[in-house]
C-alpha atoms as a PDB file:
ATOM      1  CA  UNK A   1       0.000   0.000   0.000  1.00  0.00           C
ATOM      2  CA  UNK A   2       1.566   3.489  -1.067  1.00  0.00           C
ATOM      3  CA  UNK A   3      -1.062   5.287   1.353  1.00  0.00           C
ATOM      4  CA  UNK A   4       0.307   6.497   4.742  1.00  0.00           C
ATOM      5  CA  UNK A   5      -1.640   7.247   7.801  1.00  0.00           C
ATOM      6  CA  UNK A   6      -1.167   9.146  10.957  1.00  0.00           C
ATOM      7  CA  UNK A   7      -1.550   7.721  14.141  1.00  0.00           C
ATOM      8  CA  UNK A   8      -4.624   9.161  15.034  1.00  0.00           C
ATOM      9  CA  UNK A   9      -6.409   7.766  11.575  1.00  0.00           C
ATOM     10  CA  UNK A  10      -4.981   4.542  12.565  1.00  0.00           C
ATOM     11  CA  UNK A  11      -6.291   4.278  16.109  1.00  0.00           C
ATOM     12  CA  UNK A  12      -9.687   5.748  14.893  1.00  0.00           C
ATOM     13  CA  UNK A  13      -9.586   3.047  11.689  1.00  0.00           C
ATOM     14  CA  UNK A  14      -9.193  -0.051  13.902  1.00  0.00           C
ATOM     15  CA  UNK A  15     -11.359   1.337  16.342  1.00  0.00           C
ATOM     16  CA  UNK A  16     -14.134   1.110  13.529  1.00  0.00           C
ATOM     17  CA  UNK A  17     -12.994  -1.779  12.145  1.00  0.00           C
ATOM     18  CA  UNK A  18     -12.688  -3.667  15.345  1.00  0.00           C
ATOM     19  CA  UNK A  19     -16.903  -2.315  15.976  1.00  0.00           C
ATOM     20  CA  UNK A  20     -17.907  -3.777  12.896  1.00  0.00           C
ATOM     21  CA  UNK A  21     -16.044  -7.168  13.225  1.00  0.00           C
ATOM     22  CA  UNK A  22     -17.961  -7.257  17.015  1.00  0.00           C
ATOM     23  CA  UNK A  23     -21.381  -6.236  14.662  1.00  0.00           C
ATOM     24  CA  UNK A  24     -20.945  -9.184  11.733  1.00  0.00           C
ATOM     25  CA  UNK A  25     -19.407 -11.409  14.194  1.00  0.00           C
ATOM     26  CA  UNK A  26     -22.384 -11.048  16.224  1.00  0.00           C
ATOM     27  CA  UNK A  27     -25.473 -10.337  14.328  1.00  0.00           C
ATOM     28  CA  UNK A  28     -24.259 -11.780  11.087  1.00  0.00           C
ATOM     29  CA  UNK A  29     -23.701 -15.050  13.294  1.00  0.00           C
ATOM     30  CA  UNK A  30     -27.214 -15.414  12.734  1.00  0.00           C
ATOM     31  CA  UNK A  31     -27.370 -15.298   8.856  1.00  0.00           C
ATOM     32  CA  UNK A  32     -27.350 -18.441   6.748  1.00  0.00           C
ATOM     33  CA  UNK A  33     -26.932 -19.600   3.576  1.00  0.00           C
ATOM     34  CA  UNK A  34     -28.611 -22.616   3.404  1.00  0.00           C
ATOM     35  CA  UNK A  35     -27.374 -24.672   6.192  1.00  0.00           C
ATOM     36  CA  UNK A  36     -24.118 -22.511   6.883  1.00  0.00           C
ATOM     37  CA  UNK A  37     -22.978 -19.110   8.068  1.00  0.00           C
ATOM     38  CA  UNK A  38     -20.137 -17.875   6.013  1.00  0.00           C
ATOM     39  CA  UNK A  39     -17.484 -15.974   8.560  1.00  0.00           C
ATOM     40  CA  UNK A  40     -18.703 -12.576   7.356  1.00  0.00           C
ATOM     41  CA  UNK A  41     -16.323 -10.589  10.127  1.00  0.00           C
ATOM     42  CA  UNK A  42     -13.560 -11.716   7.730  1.00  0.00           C
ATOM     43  CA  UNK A  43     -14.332  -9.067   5.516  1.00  0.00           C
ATOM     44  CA  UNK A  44     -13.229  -5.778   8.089  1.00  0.00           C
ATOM     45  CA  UNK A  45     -10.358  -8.046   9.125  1.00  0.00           C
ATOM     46  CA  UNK A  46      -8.599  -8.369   5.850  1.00  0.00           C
ATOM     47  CA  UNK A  47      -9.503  -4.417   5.112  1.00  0.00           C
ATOM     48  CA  UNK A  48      -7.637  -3.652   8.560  1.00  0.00           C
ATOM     49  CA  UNK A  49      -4.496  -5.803   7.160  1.00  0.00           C
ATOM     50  CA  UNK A  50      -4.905  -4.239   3.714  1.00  0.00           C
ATOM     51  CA  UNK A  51      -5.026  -0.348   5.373  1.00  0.00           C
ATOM     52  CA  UNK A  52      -3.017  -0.715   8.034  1.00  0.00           C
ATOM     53  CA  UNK A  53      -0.332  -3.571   8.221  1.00  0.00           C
ATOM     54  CA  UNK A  54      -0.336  -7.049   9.280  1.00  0.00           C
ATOM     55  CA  UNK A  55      -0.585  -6.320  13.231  1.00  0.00           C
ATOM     56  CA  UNK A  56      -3.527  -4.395  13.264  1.00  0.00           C
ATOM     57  CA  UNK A  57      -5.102  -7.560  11.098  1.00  0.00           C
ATOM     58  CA  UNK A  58      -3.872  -9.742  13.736  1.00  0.00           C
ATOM     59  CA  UNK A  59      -5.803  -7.664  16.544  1.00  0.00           C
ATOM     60  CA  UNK A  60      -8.785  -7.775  14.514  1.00  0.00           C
ATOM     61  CA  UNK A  61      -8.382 -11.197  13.919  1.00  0.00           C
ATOM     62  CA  UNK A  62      -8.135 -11.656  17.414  1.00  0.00           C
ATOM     63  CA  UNK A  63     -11.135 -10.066  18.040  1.00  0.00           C
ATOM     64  CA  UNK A  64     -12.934 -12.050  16.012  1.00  0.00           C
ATOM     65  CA  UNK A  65     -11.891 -15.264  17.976  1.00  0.00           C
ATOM     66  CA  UNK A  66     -12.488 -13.871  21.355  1.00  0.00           C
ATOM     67  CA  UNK A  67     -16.182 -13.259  20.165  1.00  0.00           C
ATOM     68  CA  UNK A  68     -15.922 -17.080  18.403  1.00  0.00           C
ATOM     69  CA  UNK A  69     -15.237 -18.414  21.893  1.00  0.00           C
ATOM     70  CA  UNK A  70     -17.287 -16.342  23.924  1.00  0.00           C
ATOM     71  CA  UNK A  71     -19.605 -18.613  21.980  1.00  0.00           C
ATOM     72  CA  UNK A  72     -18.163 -21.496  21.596  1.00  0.00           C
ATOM     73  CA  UNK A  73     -18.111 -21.485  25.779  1.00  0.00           C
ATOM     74  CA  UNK A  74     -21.852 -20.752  26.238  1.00  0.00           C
ATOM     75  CA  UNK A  75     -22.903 -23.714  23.869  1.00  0.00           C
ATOM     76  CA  UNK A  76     -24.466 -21.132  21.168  1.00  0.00           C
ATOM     77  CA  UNK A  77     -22.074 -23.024  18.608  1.00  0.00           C
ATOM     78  CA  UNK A  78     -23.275 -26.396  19.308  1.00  0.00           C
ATOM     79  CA  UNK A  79     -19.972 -28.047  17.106  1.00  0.00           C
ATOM     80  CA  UNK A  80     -17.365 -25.907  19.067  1.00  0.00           C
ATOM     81  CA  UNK A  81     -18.749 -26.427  22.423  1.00  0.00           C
ATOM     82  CA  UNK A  82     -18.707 -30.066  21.600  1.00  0.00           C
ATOM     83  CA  UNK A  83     -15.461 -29.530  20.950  1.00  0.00           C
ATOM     84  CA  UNK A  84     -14.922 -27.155  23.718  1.00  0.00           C
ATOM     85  CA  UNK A  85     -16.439 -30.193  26.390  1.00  0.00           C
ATOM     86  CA  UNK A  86     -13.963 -32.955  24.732  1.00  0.00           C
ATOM     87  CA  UNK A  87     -10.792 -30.706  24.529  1.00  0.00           C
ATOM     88  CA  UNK A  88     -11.134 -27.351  26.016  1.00  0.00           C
ATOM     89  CA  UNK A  89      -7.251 -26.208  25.388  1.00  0.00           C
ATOM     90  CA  UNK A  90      -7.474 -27.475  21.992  1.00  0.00           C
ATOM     91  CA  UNK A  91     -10.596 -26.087  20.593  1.00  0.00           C
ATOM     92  CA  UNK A  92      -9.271 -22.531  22.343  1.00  0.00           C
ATOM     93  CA  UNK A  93      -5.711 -22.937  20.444  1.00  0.00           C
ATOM     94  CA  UNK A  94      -7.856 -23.792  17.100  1.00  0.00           C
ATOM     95  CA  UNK A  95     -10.208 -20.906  17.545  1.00  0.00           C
ATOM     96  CA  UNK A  96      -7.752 -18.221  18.499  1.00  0.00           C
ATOM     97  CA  UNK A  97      -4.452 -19.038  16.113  1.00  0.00           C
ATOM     98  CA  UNK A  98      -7.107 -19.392  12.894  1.00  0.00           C
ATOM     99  CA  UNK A  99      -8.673 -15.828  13.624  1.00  0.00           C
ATOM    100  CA  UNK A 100      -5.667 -13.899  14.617  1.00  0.00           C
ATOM    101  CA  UNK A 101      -3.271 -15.379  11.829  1.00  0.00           C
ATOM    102  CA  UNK A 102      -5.556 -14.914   8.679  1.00  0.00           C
ATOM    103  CA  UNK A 103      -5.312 -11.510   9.651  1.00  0.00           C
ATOM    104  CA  UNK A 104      -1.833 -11.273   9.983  1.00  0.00           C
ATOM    105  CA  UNK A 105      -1.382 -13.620   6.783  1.00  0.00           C
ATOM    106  CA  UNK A 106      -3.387 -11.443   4.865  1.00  0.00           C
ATOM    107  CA  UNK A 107      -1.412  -8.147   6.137  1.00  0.00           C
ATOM    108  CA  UNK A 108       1.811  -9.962   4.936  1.00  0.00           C
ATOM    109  CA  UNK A 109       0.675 -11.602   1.933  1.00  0.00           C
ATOM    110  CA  UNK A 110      -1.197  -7.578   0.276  1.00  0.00           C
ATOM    111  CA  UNK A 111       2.487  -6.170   1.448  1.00  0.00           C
ATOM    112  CA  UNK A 112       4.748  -8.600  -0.402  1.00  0.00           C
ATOM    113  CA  UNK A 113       2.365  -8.715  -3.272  1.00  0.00           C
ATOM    114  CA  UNK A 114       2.224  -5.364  -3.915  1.00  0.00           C
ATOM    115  CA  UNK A 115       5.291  -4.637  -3.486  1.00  0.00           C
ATOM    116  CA  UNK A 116       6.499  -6.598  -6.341  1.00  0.00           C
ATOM    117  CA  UNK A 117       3.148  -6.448  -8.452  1.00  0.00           C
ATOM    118  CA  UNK A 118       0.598  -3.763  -7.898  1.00  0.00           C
ATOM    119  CA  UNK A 119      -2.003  -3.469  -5.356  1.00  0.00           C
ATOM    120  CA  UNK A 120      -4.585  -4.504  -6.958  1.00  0.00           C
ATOM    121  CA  UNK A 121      -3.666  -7.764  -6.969  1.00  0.00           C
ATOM    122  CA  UNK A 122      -2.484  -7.391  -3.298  1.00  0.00           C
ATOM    123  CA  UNK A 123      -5.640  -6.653  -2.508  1.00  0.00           C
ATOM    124  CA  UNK A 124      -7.048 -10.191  -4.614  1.00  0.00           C
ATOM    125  CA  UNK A 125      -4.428 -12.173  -3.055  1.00  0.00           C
ATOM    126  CA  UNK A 126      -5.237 -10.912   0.626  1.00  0.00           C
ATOM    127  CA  UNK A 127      -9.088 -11.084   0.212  1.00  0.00           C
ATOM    128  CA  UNK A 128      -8.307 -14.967  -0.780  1.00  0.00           C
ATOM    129  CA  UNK A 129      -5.252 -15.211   1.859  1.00  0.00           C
ATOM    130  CA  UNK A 130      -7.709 -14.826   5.101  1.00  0.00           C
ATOM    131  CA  UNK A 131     -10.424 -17.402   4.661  1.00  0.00           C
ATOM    132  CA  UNK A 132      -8.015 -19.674   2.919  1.00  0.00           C
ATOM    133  CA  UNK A 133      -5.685 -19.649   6.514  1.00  0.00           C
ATOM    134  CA  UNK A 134      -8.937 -19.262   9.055  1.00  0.00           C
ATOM    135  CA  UNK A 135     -10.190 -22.508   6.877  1.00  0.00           C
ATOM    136  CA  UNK A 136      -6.569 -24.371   6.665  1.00  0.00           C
ATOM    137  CA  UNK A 137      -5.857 -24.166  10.486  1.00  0.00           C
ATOM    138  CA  UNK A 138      -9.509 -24.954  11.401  1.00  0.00           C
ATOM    139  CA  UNK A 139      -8.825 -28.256   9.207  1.00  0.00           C
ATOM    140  CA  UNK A 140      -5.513 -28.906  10.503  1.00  0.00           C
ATOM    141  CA  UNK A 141      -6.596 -28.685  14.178  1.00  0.00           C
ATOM    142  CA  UNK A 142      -9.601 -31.225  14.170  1.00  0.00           C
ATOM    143  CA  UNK A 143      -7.971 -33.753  12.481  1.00  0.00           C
ATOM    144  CA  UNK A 144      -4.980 -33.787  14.920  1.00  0.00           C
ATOM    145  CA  UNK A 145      -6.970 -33.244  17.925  1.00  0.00           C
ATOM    146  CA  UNK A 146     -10.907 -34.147  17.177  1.00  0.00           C
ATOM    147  CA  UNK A 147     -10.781 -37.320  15.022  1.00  0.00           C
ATOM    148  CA  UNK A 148     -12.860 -39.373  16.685  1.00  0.00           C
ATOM    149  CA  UNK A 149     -15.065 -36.800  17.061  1.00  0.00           C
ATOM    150  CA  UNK A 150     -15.212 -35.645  13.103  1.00  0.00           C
ATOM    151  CA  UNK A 151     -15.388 -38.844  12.348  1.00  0.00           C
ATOM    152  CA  UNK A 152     -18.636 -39.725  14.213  1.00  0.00           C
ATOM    153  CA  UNK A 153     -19.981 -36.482  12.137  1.00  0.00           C
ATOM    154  CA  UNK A 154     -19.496 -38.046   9.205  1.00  0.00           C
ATOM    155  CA  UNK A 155     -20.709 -41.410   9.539  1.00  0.00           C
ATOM    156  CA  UNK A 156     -23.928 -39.801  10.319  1.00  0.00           C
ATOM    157  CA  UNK A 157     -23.524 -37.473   7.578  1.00  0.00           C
ATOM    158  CA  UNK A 158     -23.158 -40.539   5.562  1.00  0.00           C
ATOM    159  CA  UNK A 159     -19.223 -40.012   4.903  1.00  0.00           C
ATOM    160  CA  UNK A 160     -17.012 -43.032   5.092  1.00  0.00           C
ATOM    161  CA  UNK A 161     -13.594 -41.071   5.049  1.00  0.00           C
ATOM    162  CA  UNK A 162     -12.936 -38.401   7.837  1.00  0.00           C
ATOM    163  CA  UNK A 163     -10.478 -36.381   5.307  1.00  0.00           C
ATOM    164  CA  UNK A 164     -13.400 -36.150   2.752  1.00  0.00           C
ATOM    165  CA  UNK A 165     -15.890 -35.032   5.419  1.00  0.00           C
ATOM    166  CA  UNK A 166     -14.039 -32.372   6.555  1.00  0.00           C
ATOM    167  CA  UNK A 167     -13.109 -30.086   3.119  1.00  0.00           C
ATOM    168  CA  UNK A 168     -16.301 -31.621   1.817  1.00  0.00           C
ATOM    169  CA  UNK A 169     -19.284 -31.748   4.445  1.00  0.00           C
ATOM    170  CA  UNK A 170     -17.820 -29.720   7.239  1.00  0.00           C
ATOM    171  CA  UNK A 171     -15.980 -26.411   5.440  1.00  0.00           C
ATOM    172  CA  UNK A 172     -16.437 -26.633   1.902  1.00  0.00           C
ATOM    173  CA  UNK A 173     -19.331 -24.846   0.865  1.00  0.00           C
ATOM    174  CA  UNK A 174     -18.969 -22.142   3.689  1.00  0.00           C
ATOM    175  CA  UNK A 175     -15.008 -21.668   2.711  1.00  0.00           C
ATOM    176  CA  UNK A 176     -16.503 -21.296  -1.421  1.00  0.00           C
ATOM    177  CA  UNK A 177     -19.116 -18.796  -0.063  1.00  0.00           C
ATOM    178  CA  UNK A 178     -16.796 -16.833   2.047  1.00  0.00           C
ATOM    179  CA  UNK A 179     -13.915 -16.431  -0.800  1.00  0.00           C
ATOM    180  CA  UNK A 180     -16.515 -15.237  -2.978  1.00  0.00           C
ATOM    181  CA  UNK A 181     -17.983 -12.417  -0.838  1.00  0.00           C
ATOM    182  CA  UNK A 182     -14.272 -11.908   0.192  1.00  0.00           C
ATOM    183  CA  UNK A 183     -13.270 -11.042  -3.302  1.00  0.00           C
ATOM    184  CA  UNK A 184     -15.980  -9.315  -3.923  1.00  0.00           C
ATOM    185  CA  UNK A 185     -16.539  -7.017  -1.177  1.00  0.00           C
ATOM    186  CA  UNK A 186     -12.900  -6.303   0.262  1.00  0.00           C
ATOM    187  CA  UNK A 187     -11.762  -4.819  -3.559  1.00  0.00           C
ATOM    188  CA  UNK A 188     -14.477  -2.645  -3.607  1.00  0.00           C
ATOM    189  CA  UNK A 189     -14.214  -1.606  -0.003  1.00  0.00           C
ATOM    190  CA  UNK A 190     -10.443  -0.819  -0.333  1.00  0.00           C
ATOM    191  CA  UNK A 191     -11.066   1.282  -3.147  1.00  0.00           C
ATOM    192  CA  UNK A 192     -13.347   3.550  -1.654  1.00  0.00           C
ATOM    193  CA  UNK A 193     -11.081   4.237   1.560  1.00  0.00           C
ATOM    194  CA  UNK A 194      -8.370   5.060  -1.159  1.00  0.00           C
ATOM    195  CA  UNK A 195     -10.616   7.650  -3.124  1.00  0.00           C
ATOM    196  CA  UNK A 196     -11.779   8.870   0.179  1.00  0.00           C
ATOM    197  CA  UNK A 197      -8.023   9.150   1.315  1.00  0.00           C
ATOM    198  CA  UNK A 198      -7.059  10.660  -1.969  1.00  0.00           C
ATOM    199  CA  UNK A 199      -9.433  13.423  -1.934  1.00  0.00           C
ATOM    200  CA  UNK A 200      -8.402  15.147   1.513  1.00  0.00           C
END
């Protein structure tokens, strides 16, 4: 990113950001698409990493899992609190490294990326970044630690292989339909900061 910021526009940025990722973490908890609920508190986390460096998309990110957790510990996500009953220290490592790293991932990933390219495609390549890691580390962390546990899901699901039931039946079409509304609404988002920024 070419555009600097003072430290007050900063602060004042990720104060904003970090209210809206509390909103759609919240509130959009509660909107589905068929039978899943894209992450759509991804989208102010990757614009924080975009605007403002990989840190500040690591606080958001960390944000985001706090709130995650906060409901993964009162049972309002019924899979994570199973989780959270079975393997308490696990499900919290899971839920707060997957959060806090897409954001920094994505902060590093626009930097490098636009430094040697341009930032539009910085942008792209952060906007796919996020979900891609929040996804990748969820997967990673149930199949070490919750096997037994996936696998039970998907025998009743009718899946005979854990590995399939997990990028399949458990994140597949929620990972496709967060990318999408990643790509599409981060861009778009960015750009309108940077015509806002431009014109002062």
């Amino acid at each position: 990113m070419n555009m600097k910021f003072s430290k007050t526009q900063k602060l004042v940025g990720t104060a904003v950001l970090v209210a809206l990722v509390i909103v759609l973490q919240t509130v959009g908890s509660g909107i589905r698409i068929g039978p899943f609920t894209p992450t759509l508190s991804l989208v102010p986390i990757i614009i924080g990493a975009i605007m403002f460096g990989p840190l500040t998309g690591a606080v958001l990110g960390l944000v985001f899992s706090i709130i995650v957790m906060v409901s993964v510990i009162s049972g309002a996500d019924a899979g994570g609190g199973m989780m959270f009953v079975q393997n308490p220290v696990a499900t919290t490592l899971i839920v707060l490294l997957k959060g806090t790293l897409a954001g920094f991932v994505s902060g590093i990933v626009v930097k490098k990326i636009t430094e040697k390219t341009n930032m539009t495609i910085g942008v792209a390549a952060a906007a796919v970044a996020a979900p891609v890691c929040n996804t990748a580390i969820f997967c990673i962390g149930v199949l070490l630690f919750f096997k037994p546990l996936i696998t039970s899901w998907g025998e009743a699901a009718g899946y005979t292989n854990v590995f399939s039931y997990t990028i399949a039946g458990l994140v597949g079409v929620n990972f496709i339909v967060e990318l999408v509304i990643d790509l599409v609404l981060v861009p778009v988002i960015v750009r309108v900061i940077t015509a806002i920024k431009r014109s002062n």
